[in-house]
Structure formats: C-alpha cells, structure tokens
Protein backbone atom coordinates (compact mmCIF):
# COMPACT_ATOMS: atom_id res chain seq x y z
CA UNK A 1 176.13 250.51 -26.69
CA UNK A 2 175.05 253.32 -28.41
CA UNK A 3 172.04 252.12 -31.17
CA UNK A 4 170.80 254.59 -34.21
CA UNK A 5 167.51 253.48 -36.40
CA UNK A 6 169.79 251.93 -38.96
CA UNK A 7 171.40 249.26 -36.76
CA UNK A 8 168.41 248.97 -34.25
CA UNK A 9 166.99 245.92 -35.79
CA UNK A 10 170.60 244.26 -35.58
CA UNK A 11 171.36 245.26 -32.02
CA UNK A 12 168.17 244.72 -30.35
CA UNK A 13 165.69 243.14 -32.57
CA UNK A 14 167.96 240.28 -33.32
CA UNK A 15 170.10 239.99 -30.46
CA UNK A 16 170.06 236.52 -28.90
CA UNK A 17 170.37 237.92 -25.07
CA UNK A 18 168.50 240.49 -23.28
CA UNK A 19 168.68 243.93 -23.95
CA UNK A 20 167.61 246.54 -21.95
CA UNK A 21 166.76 249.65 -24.14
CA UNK A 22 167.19 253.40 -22.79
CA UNK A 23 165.37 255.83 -24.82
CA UNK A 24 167.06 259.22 -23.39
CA UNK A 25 168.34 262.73 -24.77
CA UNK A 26 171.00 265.16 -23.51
CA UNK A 27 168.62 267.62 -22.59
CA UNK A 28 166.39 265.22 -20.30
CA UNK A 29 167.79 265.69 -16.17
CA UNK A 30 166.05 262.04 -15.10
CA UNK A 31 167.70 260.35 -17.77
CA UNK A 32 170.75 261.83 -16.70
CA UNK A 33 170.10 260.35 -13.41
CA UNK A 34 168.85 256.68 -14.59
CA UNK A 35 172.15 256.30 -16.86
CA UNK A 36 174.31 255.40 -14.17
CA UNK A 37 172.46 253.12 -12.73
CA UNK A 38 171.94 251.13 -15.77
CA UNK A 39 175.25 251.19 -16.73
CA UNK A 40 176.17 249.34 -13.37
CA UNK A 41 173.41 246.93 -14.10
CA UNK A 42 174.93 246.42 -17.76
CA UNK A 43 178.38 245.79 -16.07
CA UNK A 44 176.82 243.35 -13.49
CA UNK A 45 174.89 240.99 -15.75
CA UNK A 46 177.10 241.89 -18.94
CA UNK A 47 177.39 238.57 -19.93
CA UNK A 48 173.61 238.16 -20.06
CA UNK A 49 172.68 241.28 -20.98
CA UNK A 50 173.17 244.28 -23.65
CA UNK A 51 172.41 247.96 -22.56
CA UNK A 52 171.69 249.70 -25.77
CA UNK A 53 171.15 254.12 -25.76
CA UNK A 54 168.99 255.71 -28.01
CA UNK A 55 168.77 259.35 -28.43
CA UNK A 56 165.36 260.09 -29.27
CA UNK A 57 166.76 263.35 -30.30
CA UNK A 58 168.97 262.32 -33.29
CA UNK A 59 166.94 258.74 -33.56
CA UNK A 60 163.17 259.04 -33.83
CA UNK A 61 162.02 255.92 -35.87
CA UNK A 62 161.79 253.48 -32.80
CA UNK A 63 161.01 255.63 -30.66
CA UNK A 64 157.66 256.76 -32.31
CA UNK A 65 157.32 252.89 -33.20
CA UNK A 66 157.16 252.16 -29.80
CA UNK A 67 155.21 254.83 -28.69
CA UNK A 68 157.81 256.80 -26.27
CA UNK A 69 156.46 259.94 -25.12
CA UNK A 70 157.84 260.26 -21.77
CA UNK A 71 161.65 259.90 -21.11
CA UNK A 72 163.39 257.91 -20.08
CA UNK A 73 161.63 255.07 -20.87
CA UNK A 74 163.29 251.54 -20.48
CA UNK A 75 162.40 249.11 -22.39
CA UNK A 76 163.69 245.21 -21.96
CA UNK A 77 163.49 243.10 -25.10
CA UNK A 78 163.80 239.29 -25.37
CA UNK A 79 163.78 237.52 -28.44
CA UNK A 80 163.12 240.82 -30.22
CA UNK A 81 159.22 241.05 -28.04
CA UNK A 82 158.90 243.82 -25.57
CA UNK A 83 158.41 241.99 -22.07
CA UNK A 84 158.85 244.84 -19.84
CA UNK A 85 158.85 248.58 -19.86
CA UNK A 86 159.66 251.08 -17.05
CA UNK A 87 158.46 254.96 -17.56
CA UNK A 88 160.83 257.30 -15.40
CA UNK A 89 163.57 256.93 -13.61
CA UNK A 90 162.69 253.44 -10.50
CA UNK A 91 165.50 252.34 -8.16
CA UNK A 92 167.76 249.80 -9.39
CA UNK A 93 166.25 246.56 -7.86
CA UNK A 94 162.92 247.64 -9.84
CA UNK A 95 165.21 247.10 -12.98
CA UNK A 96 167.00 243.50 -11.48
CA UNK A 97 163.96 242.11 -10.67
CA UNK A 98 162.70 242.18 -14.06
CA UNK A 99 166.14 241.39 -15.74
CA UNK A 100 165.92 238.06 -12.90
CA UNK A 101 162.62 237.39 -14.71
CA UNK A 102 163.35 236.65 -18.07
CA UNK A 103 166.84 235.35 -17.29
C-alpha cells in the first residue's frame, strides 16, 4: 500500500499487524531492485503482514523523523516501535528471518 505523511500514523503507527515500511523514490535503481522482492514477501505472509511505500520524494515528514538518509531503507514496525531496520537492498531470507521474528 502506498502511505503519504497524512495517513502514516493510521497505516503503520496504528496498525495491529506487522508492517514492513519501504522508504524508496523513482529515481533510486536499488530500490527499484528491492521492490519486487518485497512485494513477494507481502503476498506470502499477507495475512500477517502490511507492505506500506513511501516516496521520500513527495513524502518527507517520516522520513526525516526517522532519520532515512540512505535508500532504500526498510523499516519493520510492530505495535507502532521500530524493531528492525535494513539499509540497502539484502536478499530476501535477510527480510523473512526478521518478519519470522516478531511473528
């Protein structure tokens, strides 16, 4: 899903499953790459897990709230808390293994 600053607090903040959070823009080549492979993880676990997009680009309050410099940044959210973050594009187990985690 695709999340703006208005309706970040709604879709991720308060969301009662996981949510794995991909701060991209168009412009960026590895998040190009990574966005496949998270949208195959958001298939496989998608009724455990949310995949929300934010452009950086068109979105920057989050993004400079949680301190993205580098893209694309992943970030996993439970309960609203941060409990894992991924800088670059990592194979997909990298990814699983965390989701697994805090299943």
């Amino acid at each position: 899903m695709e999340v703006k600053d208005h309706d970040f607090k709604d879709k991720v903040i308060n969301n009662d499953k996981l949510v794995l959070v991909d701060f991209w823009a168009e412009w960026c080549g590895p998040c190009r790459t990574l966005s496949p492979i998270l949208d195959e993880i958001a298939e496989d676990y998608q009724d455990k897990l949310d995949l929300a997009k934010v452009d950086i680009d068109q979105n920057q309050e989050y993004a400079a709230k949680y301190g993205i410099r580098n893209i694309p940044t992943v970030l996993l959210f439970k309960n609203g808390e941060i409990v894992d973050k991924q800088v670059g594009v990592a194979p997909k187990k990298k990814y699983v293994d965390s989701i697994e985690q805090y299943l």
